[in-house]
Protein backbone atom coordinates (compact mmCIF):
# COMPACT_ATOMS: atom_id res chain seq x y z
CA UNK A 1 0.00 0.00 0.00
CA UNK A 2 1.49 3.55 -0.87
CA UNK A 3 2.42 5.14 1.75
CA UNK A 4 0.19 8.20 3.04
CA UNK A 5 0.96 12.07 2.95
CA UNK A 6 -0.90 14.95 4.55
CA UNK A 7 -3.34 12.08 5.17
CA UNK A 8 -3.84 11.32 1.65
CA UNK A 9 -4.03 7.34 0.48
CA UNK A 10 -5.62 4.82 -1.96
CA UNK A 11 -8.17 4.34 1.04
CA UNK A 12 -10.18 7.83 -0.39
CA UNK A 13 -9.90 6.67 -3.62
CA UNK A 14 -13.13 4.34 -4.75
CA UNK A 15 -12.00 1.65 -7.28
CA UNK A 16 -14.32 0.58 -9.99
CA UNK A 17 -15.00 -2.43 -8.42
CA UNK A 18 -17.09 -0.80 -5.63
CA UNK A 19 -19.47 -0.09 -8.11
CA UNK A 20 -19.42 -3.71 -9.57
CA UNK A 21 -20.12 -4.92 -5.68
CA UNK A 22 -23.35 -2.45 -5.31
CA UNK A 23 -24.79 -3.43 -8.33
CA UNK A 24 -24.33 -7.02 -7.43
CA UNK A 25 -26.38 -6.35 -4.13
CA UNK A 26 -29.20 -3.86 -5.84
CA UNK A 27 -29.53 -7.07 -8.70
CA UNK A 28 -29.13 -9.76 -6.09
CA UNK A 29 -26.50 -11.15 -8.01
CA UNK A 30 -24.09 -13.25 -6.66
CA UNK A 31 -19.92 -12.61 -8.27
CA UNK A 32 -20.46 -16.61 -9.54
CA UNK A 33 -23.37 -15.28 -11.43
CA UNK A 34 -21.50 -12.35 -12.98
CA UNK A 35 -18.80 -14.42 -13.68
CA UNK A 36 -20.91 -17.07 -15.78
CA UNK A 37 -23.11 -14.23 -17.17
CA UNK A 38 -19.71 -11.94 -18.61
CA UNK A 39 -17.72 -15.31 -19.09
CA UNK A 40 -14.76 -14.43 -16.92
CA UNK A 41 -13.58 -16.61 -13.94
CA UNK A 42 -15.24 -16.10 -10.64
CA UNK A 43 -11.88 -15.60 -9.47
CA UNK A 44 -11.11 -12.37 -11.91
CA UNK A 45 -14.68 -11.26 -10.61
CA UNK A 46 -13.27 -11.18 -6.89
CA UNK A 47 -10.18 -9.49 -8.26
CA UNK A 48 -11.92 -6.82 -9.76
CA UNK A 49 -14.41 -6.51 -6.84
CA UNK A 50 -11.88 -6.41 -4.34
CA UNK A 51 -9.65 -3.77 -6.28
CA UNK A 52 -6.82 -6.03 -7.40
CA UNK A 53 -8.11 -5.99 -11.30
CA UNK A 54 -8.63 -3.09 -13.15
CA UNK A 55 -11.83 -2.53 -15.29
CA UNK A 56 -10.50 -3.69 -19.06
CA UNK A 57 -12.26 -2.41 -22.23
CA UNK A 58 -13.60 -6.13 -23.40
CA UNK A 59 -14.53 -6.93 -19.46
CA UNK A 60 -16.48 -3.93 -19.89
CA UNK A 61 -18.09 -4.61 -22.63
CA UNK A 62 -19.41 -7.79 -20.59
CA UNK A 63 -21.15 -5.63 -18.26
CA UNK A 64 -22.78 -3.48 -20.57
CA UNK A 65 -24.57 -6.83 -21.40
CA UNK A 66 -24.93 -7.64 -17.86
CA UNK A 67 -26.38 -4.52 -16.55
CA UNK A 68 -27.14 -2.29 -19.54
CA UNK A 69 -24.81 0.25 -18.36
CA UNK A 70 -22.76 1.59 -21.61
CA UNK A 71 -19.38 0.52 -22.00
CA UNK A 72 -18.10 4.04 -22.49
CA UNK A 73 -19.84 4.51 -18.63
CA UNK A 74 -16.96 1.72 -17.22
CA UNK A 75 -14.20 2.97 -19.00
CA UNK A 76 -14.61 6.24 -18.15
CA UNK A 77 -15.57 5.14 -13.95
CA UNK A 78 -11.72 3.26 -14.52
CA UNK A 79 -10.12 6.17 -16.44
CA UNK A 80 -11.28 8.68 -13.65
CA UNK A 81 -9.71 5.92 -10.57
CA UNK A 82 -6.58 5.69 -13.00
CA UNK A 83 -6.21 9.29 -12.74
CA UNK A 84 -6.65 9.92 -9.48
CA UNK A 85 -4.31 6.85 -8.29
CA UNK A 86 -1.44 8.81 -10.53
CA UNK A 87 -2.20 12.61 -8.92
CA UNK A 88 -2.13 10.86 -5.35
CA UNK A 89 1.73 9.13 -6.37
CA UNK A 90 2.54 12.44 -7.28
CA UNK A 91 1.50 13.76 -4.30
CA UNK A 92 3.26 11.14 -2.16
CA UNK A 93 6.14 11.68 -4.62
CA UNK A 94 6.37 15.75 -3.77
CA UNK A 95 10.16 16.25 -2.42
CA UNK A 96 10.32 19.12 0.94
CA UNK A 97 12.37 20.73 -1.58
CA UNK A 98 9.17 21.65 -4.09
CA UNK A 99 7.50 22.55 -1.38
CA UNK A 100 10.07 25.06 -0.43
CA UNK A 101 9.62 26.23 -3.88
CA UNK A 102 5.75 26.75 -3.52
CA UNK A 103 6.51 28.82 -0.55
CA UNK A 104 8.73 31.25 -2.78
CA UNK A 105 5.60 31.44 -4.60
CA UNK A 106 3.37 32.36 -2.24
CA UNK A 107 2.38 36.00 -3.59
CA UNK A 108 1.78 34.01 -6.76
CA UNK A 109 -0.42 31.47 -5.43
CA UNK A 110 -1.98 33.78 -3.44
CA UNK A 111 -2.94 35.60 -6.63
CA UNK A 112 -3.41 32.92 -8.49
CA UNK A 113 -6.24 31.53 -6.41
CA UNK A 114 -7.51 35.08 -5.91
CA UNK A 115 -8.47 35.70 -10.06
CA UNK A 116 -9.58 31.82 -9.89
CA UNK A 117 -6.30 30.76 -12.07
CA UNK A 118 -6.18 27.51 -9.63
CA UNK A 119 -8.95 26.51 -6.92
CA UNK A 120 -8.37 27.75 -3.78
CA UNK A 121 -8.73 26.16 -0.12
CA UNK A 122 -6.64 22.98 -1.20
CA UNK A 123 -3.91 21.53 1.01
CA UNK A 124 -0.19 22.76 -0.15
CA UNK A 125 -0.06 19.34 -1.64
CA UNK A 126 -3.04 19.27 -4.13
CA UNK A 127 -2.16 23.48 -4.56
CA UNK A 128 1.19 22.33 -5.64
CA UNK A 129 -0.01 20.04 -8.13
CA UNK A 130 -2.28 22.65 -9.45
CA UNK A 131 0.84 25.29 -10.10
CA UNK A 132 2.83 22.44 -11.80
CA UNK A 133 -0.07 22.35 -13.93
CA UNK A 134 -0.67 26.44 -14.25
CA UNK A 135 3.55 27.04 -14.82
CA UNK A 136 3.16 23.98 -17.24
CA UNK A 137 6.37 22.14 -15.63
CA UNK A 138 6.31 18.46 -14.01
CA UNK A 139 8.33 19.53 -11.07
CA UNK A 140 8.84 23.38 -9.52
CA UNK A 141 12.32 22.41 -9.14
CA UNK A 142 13.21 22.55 -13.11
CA UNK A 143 12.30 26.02 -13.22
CA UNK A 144 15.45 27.86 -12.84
CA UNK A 145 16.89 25.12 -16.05
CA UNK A 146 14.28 26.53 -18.13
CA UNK A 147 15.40 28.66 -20.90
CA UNK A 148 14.35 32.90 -19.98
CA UNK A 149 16.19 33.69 -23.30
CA UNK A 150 16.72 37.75 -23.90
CA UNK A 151 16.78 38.98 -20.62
CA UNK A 152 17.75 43.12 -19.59
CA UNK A 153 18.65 43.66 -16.08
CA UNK A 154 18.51 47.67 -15.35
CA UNK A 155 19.18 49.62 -12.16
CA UNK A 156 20.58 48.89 -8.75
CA UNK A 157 22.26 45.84 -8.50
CA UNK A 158 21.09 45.23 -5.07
CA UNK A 159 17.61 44.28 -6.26
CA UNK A 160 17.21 40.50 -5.65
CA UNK A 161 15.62 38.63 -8.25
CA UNK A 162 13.72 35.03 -7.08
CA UNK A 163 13.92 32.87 -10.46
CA UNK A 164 10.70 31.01 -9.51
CA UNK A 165 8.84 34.32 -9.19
CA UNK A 166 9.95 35.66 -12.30
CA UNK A 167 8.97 32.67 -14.27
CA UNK A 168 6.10 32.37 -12.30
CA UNK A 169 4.86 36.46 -13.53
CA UNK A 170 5.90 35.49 -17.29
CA UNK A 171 3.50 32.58 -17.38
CA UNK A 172 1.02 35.09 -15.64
CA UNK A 173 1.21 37.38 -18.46
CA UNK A 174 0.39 34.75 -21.38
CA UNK A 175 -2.43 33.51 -19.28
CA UNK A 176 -3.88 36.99 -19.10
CA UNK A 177 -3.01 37.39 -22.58
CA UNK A 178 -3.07 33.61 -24.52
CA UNK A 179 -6.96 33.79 -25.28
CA UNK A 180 -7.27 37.34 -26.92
CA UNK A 181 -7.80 37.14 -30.76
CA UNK A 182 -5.70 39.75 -32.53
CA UNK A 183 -7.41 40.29 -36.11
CA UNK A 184 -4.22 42.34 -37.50
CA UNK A 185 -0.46 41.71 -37.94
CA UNK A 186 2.19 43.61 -36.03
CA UNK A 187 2.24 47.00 -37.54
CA UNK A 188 5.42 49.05 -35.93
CA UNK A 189 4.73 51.79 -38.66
CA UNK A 190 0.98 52.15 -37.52
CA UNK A 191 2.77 51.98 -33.79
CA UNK A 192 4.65 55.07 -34.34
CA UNK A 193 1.78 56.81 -35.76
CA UNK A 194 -0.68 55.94 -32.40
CA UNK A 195 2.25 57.10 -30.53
CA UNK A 196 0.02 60.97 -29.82
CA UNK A 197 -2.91 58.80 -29.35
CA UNK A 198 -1.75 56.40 -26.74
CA UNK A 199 0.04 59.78 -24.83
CA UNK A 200 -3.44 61.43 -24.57
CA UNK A 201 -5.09 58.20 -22.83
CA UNK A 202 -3.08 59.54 -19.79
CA UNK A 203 -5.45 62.20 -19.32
CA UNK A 204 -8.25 59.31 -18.59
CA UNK A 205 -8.83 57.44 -15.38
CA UNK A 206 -6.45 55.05 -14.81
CA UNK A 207 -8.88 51.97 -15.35
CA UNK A 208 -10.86 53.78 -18.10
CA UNK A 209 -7.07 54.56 -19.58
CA UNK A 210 -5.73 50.72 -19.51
CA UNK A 211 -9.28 49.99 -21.84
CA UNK A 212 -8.20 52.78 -24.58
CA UNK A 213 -4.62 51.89 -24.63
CA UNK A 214 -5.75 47.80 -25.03
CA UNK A 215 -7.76 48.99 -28.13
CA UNK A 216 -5.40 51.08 -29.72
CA UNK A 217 -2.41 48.28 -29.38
CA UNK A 218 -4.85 45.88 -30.59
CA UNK A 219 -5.21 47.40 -34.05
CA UNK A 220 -1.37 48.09 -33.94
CA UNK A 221 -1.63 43.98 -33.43
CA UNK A 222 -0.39 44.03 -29.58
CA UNK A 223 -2.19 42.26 -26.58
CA UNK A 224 -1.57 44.84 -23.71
CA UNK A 225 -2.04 44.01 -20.42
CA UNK A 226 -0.89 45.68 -16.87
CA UNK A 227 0.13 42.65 -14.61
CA UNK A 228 -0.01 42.51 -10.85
CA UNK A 229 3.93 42.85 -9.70
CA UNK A 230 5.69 40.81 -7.11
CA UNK A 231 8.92 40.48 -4.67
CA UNK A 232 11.16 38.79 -6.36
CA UNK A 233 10.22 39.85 -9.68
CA UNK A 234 11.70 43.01 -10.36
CA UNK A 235 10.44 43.86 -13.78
CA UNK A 236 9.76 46.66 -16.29
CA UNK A 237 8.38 44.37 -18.93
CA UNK A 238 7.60 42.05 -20.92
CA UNK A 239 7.47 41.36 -24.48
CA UNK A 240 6.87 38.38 -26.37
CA UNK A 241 6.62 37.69 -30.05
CA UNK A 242 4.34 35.04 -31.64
CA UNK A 243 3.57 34.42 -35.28
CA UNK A 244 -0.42 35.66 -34.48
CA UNK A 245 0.57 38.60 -31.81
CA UNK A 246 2.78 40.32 -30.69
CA UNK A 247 2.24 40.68 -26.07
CA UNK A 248 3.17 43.43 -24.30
CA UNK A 249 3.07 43.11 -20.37
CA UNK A 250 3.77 46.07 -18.02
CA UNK A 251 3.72 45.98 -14.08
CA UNK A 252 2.21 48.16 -11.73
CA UNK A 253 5.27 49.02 -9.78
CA UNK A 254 5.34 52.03 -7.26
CA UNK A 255 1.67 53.14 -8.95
CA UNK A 256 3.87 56.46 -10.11
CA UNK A 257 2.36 57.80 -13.45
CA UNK A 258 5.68 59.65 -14.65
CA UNK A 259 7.21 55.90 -14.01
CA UNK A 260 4.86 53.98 -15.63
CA UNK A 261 4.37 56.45 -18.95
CA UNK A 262 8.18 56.20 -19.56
CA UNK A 263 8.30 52.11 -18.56
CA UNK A 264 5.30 52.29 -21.70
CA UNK A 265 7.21 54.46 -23.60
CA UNK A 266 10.16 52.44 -23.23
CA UNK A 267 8.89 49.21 -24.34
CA UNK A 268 7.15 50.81 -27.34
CA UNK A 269 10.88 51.96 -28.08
CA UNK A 270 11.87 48.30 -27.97
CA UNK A 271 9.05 47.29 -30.37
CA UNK A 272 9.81 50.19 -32.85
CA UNK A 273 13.85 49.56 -32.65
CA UNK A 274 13.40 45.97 -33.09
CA UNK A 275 15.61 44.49 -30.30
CA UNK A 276 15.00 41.24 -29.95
CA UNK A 277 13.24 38.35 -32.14
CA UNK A 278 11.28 36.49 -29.94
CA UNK A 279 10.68 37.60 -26.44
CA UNK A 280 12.23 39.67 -24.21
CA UNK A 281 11.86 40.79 -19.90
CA UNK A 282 13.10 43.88 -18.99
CA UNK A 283 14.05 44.88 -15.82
CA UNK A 284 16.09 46.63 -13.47
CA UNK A 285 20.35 45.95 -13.61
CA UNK A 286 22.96 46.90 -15.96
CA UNK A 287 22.86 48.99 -18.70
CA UNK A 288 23.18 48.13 -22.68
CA UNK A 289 22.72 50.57 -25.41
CA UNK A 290 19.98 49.02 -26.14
CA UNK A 291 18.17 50.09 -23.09
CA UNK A 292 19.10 53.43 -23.57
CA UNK A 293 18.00 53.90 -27.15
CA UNK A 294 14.84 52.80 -25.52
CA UNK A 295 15.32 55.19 -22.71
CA UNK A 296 16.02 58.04 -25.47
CA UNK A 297 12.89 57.15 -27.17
CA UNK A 298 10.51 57.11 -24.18
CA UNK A 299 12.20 60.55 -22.89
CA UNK A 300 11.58 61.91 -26.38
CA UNK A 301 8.16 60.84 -26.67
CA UNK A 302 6.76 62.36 -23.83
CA UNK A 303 8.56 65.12 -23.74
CA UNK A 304 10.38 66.65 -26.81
CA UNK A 305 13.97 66.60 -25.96
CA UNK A 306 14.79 69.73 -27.71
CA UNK A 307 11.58 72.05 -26.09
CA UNK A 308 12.98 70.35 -22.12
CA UNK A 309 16.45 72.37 -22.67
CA UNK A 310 14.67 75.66 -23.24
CA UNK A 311 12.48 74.40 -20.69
CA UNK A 312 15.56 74.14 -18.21
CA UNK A 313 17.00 76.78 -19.40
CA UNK A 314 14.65 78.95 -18.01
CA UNK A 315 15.10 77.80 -14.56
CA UNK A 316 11.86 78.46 -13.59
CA UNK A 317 10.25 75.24 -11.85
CA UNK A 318 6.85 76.22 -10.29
CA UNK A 319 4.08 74.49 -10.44
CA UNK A 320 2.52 77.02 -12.68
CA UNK A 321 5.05 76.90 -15.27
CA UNK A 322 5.25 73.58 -14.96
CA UNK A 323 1.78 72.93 -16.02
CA UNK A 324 1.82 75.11 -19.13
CA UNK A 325 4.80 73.36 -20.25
CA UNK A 326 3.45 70.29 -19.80
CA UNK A 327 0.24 71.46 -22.01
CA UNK A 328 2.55 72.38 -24.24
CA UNK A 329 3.39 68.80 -24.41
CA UNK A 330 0.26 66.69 -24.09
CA UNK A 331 1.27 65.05 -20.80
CA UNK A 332 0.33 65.72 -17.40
CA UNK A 333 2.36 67.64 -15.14
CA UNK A 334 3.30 64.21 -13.06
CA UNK A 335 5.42 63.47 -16.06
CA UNK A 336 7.48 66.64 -16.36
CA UNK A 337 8.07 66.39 -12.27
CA UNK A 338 9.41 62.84 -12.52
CA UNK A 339 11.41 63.71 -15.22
CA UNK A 340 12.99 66.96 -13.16
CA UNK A 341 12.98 64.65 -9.95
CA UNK A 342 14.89 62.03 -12.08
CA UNK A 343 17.66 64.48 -13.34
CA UNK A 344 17.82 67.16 -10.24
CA UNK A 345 18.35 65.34 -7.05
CA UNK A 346 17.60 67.95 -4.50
CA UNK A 347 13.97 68.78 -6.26
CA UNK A 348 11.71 66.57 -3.92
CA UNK A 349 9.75 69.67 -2.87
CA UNK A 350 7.70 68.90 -5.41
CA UNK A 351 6.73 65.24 -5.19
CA UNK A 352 3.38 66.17 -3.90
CA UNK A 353 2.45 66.53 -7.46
CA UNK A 354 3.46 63.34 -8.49
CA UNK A 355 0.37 61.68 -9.04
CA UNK A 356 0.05 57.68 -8.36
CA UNK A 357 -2.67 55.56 -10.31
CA UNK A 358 -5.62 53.82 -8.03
CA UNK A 359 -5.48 50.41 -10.01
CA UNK A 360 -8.94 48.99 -9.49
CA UNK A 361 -8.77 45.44 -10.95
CA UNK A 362 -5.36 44.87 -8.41
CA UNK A 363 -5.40 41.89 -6.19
């Protein structure tokens, strides 16, 4: 008998043969009947009765006969007891290393049974089982051997990054993103033409602004979505390439609009320059020229490099000013603060303008 874990054994698991015995008893049947009625040994009746046999397609073909229950019906009763015999060796199977992993995950799981990705209330056992199945690997240990490809660290190089977790938020974003139908091809010249368009969504409410900004990447052939960040996972982006779409995932870090208009901005650079082939995450270490072309472009976008000299030139940063230079340039005056903030390191006075977005589908 397998042995049990967190109280889980073959005893909760009803073999086909249960149902066999009850029908026996409702029919007052005896198993010699049966056996001289399907034309299998007494003794293979007991077997199967008893749990020792398994249910085979011809033997249940015999019962169909017998009690003019379809075959299909005891194929499917022994397919079902087959399947749950396998999940419980998996179970007993599940190293204290995985479950270590699950616990990195947390946050995840914790989300992931929030937006009804996995059922919730299950032992860490059975919850494990249902992440192998959500991160599409047979064992949470192989994750960190799977293959990230492109991958652009930027920023502090004291930002920890948890493999698991990282993984965990890619496979987050296709799920979010894996059953939207995009009707057009990737258009990066039709991009740079919705560029004014997708700056003046900023002017919406944040949820109302996410809906317009879907819409007008979806006819640029991008599946936007803004995904729920975690610990572990510092990241800017993501990006992925497929012959029907092209997916563009963004976090929700720090809820700072200046930060997450030039994060947009940025990836839209990436698109546009072309960086990569097939998918790319971009987050927060070293620097490439590649990540600053895409800095240059997101800086350039939102605020025309040229007209933020004569800007700075004229020294003057009230909030008044401020406001009718960022008119000037179809952005909010959030932006042009982060942006100052960014580049002058003794202007916090002003952070009380920097306006954070109220995400209301965040878990």
């Amino acid at each position: 008998m397998m042995e049990k874990m967190n109280g889980l054994s073959l005893n909760l698991i009803i073999h086909p043969g249960e149902t066999i015995k009850e029908l026996l008893e409702e029919n007052g049947m005896t198993q010699e009947e049966l056996a001289i009625r399907t034309g299998y040994s007494a003794k293979h009746i007991s077997e199967v009765i008893s749990g020792k046999k398994n249910i085979s397609s011809k033997f249940a073909n015999s019962l169909e006969y017998v009690f003019e229950i379809p075959t299909e019906f005891w194929i499917n009763l022994q397919g079902n007891y087959d399947k749950e015999v396998l999940e419980l060796e998996k179970i007993n199977n599940i190293k204290k290393e995985e479950l270590e992993v699950l616990n990195e995950l947390k946050d995840v799981v914790k989300y992931c049974e929030s937006n009804k990705i996995i059922e919730p209330g299950l032992n860490k056992s059975l919850t494990l089982l249902n992440m192998r199945k959500f991160l599409k690997v047979n064992n949470l240990l192989s994750i960190p051997n799977l293959p990230l490809q492109q991958v652009s660290f930027r920023g502090s190089k004291k930002i920890k990054v948890n493999i698991n977790v990282l993984y965990a938020w890619k496979r987050i974003c296709e799920y979010l993103t894996e059953k939207i139908n995009v009707k057009n091809e990737f258009n990066k010249e039709l991009l740079k033409e919705k560029c004014l368009d997708i700056k003046k969504t900023m002017f919406l409410e944040a949820n109302d602004m996410i809906l317009e900004l879907k819409k007008i990447f979806l006819e640029c052939g991008i599946v936007f979505e803004v995904v729920h960040n975690f610990v572990g996972a510092p990241v800017q982006g993501y990006i992925q390439k497929r012959k029907d779409k092209v997916l563009l995932c963004m976090t929700i870090r720090q809820s700072f609009s200046d930060i997450f208009w030039f994060t947009l901005f940025h990836e839209i650079g990436h698109l546009i320059n072309d960086d990569f082939n097939d998918q790319y995450i971009d987050y927060y270490f070293i620097e490439s020229e590649v990540e600053k072309r895409a800095d240059n472009f997101a800086r350039n976008n939102l605020i025309n490099d040229k007209d933020y000299e004569k800007f700075k030139e004229n020294g003057k940063y009230d909030i008044s000013t401020i406001k009718k230079f960022a008119k000037i340039q179809c952005v909010k005056p959030g932006i042009v603060i982060g942006r100052i903030q960014r580049e002058i390191d003794d202007y916090t006075f002003m952070a009380q303008y920097r306006e954070r977005y109220k995400w209301v589908s965040e878990v």
